[in-house]
C-alpha atoms as a PDB file:
ATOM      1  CA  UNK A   1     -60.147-165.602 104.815  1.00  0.00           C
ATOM      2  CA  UNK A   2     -63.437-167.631 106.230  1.00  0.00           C
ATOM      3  CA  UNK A   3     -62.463-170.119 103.775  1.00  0.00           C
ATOM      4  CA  UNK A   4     -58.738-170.245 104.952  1.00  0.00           C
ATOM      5  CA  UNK A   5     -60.202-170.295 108.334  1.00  0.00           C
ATOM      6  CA  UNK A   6     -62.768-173.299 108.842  1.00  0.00           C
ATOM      7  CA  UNK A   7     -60.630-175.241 106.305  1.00  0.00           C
ATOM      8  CA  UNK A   8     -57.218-174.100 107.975  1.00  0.00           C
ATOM      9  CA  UNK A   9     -56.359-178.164 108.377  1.00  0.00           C
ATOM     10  CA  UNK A  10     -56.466-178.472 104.508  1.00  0.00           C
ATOM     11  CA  UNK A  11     -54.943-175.300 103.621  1.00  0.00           C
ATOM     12  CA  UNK A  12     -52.235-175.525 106.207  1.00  0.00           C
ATOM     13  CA  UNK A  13     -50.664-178.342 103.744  1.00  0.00           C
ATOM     14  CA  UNK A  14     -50.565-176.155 101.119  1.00  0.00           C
ATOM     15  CA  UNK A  15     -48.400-173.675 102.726  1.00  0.00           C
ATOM     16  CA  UNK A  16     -45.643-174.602 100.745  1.00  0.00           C
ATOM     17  CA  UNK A  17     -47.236-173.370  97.925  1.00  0.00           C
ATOM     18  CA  UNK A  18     -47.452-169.852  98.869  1.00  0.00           C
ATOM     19  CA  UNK A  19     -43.822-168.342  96.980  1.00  0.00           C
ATOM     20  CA  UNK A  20     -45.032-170.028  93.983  1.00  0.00           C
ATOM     21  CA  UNK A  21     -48.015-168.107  94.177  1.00  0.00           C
ATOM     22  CA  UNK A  22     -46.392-165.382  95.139  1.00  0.00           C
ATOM     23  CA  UNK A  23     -44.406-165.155  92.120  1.00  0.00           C
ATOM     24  CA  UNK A  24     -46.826-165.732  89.954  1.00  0.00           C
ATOM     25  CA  UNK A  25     -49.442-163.440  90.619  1.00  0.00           C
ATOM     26  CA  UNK A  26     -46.655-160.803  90.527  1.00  0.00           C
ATOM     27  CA  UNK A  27     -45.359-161.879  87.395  1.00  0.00           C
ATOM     28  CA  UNK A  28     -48.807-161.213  85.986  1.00  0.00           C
ATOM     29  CA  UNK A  29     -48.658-157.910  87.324  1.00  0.00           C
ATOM     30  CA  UNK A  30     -44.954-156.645  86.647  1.00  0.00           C
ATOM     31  CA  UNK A  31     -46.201-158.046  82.882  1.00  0.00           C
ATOM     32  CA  UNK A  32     -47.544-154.877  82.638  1.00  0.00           C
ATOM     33  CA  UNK A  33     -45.334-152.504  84.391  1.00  0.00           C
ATOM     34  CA  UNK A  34     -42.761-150.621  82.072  1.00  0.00           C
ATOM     35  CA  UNK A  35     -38.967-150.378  83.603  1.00  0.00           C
ATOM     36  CA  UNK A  36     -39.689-146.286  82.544  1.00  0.00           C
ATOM     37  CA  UNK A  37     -42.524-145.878  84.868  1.00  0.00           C
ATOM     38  CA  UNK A  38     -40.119-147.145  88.191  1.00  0.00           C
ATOM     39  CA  UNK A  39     -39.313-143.277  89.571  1.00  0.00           C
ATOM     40  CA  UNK A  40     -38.861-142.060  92.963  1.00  0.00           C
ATOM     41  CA  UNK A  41     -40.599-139.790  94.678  1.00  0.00           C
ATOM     42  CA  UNK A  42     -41.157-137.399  97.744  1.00  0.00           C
ATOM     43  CA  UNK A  43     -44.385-139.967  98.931  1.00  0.00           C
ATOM     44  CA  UNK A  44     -41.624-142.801  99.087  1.00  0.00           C
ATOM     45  CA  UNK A  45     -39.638-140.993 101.307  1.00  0.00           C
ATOM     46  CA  UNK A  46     -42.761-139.945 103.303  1.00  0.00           C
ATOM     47  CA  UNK A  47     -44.054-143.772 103.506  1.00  0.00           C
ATOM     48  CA  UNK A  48     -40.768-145.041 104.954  1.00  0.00           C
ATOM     49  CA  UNK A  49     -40.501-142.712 107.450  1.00  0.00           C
ATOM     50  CA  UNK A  50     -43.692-143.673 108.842  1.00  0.00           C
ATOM     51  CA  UNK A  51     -42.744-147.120 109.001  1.00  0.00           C
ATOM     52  CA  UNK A  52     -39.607-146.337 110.802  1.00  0.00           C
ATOM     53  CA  UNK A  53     -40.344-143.664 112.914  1.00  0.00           C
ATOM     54  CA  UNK A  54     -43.965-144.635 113.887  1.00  0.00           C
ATOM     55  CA  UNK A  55     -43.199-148.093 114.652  1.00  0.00           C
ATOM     56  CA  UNK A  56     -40.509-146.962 117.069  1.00  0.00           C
ATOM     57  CA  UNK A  57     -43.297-144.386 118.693  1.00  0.00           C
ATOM     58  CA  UNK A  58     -45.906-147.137 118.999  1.00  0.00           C
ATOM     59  CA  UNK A  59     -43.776-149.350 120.908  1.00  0.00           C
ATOM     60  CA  UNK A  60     -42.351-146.767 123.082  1.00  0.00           C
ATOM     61  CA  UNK A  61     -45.999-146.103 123.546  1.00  0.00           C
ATOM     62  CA  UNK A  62     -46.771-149.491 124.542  1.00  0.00           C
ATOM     63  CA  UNK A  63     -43.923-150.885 126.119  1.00  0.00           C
ATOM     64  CA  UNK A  64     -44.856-150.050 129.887  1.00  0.00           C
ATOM     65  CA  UNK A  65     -47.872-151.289 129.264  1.00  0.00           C
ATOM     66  CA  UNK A  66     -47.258-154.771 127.766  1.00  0.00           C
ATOM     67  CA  UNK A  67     -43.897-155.761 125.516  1.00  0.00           C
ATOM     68  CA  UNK A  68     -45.266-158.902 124.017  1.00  0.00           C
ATOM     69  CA  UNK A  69     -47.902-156.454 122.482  1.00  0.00           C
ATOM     70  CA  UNK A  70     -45.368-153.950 121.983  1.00  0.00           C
ATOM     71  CA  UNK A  71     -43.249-155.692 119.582  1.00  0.00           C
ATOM     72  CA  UNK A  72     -46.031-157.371 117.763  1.00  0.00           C
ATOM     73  CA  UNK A  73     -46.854-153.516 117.012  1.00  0.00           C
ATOM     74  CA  UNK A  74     -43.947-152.436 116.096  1.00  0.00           C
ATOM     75  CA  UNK A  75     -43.572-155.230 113.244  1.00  0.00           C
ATOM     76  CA  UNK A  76     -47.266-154.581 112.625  1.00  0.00           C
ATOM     77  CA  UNK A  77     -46.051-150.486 111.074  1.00  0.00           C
ATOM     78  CA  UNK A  78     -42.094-151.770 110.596  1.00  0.00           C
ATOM     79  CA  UNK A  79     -42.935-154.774 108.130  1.00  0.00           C
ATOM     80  CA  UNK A  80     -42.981-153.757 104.252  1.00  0.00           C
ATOM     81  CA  UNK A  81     -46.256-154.171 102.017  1.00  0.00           C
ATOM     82  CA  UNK A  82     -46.798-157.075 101.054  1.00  0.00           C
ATOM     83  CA  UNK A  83     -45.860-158.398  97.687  1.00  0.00           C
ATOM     84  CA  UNK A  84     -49.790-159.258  96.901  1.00  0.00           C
ATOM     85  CA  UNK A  85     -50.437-155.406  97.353  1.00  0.00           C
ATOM     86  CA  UNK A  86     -49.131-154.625  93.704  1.00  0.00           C
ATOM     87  CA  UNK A  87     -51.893-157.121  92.812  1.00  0.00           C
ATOM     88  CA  UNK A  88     -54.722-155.214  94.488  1.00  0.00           C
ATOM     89  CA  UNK A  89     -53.614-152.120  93.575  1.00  0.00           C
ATOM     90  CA  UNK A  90     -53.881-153.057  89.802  1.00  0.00           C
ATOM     91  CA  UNK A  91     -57.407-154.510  90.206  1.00  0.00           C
ATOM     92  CA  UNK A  92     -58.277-151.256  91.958  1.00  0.00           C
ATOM     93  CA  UNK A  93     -57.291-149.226  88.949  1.00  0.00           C
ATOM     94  CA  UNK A  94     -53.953-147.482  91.217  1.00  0.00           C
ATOM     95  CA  UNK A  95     -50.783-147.209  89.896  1.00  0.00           C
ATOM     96  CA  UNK A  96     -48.804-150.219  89.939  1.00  0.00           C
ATOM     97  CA  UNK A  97     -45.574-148.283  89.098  1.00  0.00           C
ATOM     98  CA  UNK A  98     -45.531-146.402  92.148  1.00  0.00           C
ATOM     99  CA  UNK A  99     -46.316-148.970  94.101  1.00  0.00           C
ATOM    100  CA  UNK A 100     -43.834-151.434  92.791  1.00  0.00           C
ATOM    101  CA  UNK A 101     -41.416-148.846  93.527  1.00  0.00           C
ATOM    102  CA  UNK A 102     -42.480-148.438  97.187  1.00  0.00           C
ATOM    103  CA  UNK A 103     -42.564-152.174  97.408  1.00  0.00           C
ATOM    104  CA  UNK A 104     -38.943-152.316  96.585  1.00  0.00           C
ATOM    105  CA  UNK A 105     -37.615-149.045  98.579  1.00  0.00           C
ATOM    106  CA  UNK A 106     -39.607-150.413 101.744  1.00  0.00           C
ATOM    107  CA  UNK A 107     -37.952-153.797 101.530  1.00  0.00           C
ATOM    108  CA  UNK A 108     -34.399-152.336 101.158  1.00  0.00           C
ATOM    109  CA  UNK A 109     -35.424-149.827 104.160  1.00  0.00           C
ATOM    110  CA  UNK A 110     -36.706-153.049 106.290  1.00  0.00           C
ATOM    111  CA  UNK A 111     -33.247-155.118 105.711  1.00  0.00           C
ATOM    112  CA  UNK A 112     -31.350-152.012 106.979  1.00  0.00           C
ATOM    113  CA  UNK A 113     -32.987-150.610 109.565  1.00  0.00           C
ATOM    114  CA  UNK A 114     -34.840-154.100 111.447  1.00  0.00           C
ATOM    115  CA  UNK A 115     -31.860-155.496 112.495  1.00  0.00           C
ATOM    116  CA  UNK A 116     -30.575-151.625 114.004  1.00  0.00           C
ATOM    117  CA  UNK A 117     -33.794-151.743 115.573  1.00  0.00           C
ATOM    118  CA  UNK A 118     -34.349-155.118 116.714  1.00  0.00           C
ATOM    119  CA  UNK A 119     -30.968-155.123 118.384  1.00  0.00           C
ATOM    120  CA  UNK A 120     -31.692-151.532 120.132  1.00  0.00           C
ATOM    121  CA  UNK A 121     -34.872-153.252 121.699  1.00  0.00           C
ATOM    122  CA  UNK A 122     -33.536-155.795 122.150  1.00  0.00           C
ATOM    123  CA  UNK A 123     -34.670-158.716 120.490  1.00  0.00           C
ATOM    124  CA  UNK A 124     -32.021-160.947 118.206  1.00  0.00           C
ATOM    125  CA  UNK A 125     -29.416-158.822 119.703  1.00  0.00           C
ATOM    126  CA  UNK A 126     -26.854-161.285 118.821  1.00  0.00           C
ATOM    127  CA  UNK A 127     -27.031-161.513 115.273  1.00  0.00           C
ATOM    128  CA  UNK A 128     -24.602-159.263 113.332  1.00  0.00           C
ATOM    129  CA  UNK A 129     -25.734-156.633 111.275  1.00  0.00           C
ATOM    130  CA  UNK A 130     -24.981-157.980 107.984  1.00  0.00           C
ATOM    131  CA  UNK A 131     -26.053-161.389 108.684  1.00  0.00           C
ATOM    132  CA  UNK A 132     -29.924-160.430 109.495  1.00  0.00           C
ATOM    133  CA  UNK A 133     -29.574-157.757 106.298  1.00  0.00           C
ATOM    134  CA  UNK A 134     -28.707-160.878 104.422  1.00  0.00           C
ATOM    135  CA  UNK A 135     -31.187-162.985 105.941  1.00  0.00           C
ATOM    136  CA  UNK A 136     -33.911-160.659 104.682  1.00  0.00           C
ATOM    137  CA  UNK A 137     -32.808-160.300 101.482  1.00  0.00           C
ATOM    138  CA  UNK A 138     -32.600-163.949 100.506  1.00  0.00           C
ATOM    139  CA  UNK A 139     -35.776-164.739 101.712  1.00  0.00           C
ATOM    140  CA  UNK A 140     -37.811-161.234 100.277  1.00  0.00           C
ATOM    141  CA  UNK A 141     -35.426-160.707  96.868  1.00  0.00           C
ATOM    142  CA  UNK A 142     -36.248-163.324  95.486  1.00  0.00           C
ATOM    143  CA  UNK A 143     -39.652-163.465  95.618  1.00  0.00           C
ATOM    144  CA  UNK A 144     -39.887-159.494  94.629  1.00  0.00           C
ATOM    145  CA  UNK A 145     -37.118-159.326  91.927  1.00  0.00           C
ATOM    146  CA  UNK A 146     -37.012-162.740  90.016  1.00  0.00           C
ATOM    147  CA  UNK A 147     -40.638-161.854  88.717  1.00  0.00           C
ATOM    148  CA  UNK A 148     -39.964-158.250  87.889  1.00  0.00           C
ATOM    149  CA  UNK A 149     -37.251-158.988  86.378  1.00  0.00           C
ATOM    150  CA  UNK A 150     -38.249-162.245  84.268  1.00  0.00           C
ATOM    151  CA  UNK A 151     -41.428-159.758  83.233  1.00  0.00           C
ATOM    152  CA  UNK A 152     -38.844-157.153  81.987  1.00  0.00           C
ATOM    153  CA  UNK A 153     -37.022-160.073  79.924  1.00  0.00           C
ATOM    154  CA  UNK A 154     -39.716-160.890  77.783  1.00  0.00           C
ATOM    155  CA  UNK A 155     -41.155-157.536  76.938  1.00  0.00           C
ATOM    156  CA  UNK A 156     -37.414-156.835  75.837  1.00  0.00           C
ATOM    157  CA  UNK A 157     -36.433-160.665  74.316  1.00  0.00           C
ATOM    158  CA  UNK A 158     -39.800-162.652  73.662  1.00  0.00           C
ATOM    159  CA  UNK A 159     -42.368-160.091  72.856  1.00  0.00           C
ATOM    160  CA  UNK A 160     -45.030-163.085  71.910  1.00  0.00           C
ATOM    161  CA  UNK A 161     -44.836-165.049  74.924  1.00  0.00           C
ATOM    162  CA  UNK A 162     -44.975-161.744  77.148  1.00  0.00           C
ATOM    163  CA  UNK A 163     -48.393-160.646  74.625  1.00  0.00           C
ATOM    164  CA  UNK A 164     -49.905-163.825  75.881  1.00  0.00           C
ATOM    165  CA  UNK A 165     -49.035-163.511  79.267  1.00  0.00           C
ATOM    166  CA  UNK A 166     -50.925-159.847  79.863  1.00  0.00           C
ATOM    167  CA  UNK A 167     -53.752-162.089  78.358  1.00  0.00           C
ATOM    168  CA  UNK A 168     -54.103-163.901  81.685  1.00  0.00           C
ATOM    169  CA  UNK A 169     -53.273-160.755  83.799  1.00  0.00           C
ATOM    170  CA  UNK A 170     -56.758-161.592  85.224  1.00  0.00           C
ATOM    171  CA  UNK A 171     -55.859-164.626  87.045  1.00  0.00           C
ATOM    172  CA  UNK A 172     -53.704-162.450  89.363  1.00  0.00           C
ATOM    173  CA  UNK A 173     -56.587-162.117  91.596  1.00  0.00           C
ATOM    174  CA  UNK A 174     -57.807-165.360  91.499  1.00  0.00           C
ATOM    175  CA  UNK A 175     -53.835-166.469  92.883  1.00  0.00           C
ATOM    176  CA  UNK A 176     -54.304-164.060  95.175  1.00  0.00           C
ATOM    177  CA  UNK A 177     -57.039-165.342  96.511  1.00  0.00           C
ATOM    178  CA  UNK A 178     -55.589-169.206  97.281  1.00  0.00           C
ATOM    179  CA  UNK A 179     -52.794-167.343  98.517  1.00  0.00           C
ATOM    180  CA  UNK A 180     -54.777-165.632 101.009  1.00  0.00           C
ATOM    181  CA  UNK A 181     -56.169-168.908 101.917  1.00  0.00           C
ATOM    182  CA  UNK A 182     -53.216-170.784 102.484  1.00  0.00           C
ATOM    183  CA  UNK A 183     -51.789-167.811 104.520  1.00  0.00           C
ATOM    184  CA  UNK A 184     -55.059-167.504 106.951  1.00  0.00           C
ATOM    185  CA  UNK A 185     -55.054-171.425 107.205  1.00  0.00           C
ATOM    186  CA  UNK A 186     -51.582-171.633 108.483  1.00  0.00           C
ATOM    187  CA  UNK A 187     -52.322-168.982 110.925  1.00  0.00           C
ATOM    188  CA  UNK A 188     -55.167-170.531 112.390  1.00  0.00           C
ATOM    189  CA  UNK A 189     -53.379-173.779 112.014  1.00  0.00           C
ATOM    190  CA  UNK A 190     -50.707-172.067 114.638  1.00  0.00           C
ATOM    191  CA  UNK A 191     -53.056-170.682 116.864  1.00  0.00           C
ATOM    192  CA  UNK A 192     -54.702-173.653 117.269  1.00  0.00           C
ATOM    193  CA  UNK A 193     -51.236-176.092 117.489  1.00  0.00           C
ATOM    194  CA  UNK A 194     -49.894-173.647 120.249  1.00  0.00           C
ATOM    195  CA  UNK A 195     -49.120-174.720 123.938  1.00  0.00           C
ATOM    196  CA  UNK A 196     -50.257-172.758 126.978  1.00  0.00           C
ATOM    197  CA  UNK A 197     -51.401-170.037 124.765  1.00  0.00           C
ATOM    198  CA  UNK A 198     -51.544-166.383 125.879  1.00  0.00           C
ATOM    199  CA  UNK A 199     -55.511-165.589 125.077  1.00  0.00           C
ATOM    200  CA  UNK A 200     -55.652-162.258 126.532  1.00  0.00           C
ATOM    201  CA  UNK A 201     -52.039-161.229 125.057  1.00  0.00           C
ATOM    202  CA  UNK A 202     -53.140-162.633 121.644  1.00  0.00           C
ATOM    203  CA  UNK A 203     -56.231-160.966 121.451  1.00  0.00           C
ATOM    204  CA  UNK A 204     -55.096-157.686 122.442  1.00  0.00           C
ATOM    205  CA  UNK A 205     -52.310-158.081 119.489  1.00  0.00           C
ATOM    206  CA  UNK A 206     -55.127-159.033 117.224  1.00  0.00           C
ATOM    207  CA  UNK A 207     -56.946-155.481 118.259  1.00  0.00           C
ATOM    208  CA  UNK A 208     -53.493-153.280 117.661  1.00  0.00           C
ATOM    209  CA  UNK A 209     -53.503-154.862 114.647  1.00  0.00           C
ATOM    210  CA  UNK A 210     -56.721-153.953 113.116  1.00  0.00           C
ATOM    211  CA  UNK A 211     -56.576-150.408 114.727  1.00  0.00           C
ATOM    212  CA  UNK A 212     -53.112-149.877 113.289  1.00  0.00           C
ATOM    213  CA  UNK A 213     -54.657-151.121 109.743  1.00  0.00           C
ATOM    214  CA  UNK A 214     -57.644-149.190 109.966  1.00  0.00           C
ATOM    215  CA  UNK A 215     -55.695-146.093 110.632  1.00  0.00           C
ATOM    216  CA  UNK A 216     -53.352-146.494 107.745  1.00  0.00           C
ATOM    217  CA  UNK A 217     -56.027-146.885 105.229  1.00  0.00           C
ATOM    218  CA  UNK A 218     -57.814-144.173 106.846  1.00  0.00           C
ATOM    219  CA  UNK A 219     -54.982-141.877 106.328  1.00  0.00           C
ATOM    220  CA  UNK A 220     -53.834-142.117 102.925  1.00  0.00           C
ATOM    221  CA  UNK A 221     -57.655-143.012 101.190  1.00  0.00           C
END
C-alpha cells in the first residue's frame, strides 16, 4: 500500500490490469477448492445480516450528523468481501470453502438488496430494480464465477494441467500484492486529480472506515 501510494502515478496506468489479476489469483485458489466442500451454513446467514442490517443502523446513526459520511458508511458494512479475501484466507491456513461460499452468498445478497436500499435512501433512485441487479452482476460474476468455474473444469476434464496449476498456488499472494498496488495507486491517483476537494469530509470517511474495519476483525478473530 506505501508502494501503491508514493508510486500511485505509475500504478494508476496499470489499473486496467486489476480483473486480470483478479482472476488469476482466484483461479489459483479455487484450484484447490473441491465443488463438495461449497455448503451453507448458519454463519452465512449470520454474516449477511450484518451487512444488511448494520449498514442500515450506521447510517441512520450518522445521517443527522453528516450524509456524505453516512453513505460512505453504509457501503463501507453493505459492500461484499472482496474477491482477494479467498486469497488471504488460504495463506492464513482458514478455510477457503467457507469463505468462497460467503463470497458468493454476499454478492447475490448485495445485487438484491443495494438497489432496495439505495433507492429507499435515496441515492440512484431512478434506476429500476432489475437494471442495477443486472448491473452488479455483470460487473462482479464474472470476475467471481469464470475462475471457479474454469478451476472446477480441469480437476474434472484436464487433471494434468490442473496438477500443475496447484504447483504455482503460491504466486496467489504475490498477484495479490500488485493488485493491491494498482488499487491504492488509483485511489491516491483520485484523491489527488479531484477538484475543490472536501478535506474534512474525506478524512472523517477515511476514520469510519478504519473504525468500521477494526471492529469487524475485532469481532469475529
Amino acid at each position: 500500500m506505501i508502494a501503491g501510494s508514493v508510486f500511485y502515478k505509475f500504478f494508476d496506468l496499470l489499473s486496467g490490469l486489476t480483473p486480470y489479476l483478479i482472476f488469476g489469483m482466484l483461479l489459483l485458489t479455487f484450484s484447490k477448492l473441491s465443488p463438495r466442500k461449497i455448503r451453507f451454513s448458519p454463519l452465512h446467514i449470520w454474516l449477511v445480516a450484518i451487512q444488511v442490517f448494520g449498514s442500515l443502523g450506521i447510517y441512520f446513526l450518522l445521517y443527522k450528523y453528516n450524509k456524505v459520511l453516512a453513505e460512505s458508511a453504509l457501503i463501507c458494512v453493505l459492500a461484499p468481501t472482496a474477491t482477494s479475501a479467498a486469497v488471504v484466507t488460504g495463506m492464513l491456513g482458514g478455510s477457503v470453502a467457507s469463505l468462497t461460499t460467503y463470497l458468493l452468498v454476499g454478492n447475490v445478497m448485495v445485487a438484491i438488496s443495494a438497489p432496495i436500499i439505495f433507492s429507499f435512501i435515496g441515492t440512484h433512485s431512478n434506476l429500476i430494480f432489475v437494471d442495477s441487479f443486472l448491473q452488479i452482476c455483470m460487473k462482479v460474476g464474472p470476475i467471481l464465477l469464470a475462475p471457479l468455474l474454469l478451476a472446477w473444469f480441469m480437476q474434472r476434464f484436464t487433471p494434468k494441467i490442473h496438477k500443475q496449476i496447484l504447483g504455482f498456488h503460491q504466486l496467489s499472494f504475490y498477484i495479490w500484492a500488485i493488485a493491491l498496488m494498482i488499487v491504492t495507486g488509483k485511489t491516491v491517483s483520485f484523491l489527488v486529480k479531484q477538484e475543490n476537494p472536501d478535506i474534512t469530509t474525506e478524512v472523517l470517511i477515511a476514520t469510519a472506515s478504519l473504525v468500521i474495519c477494526c471492529f469487524q476483525f475485532f469481532k469475529f478473530i
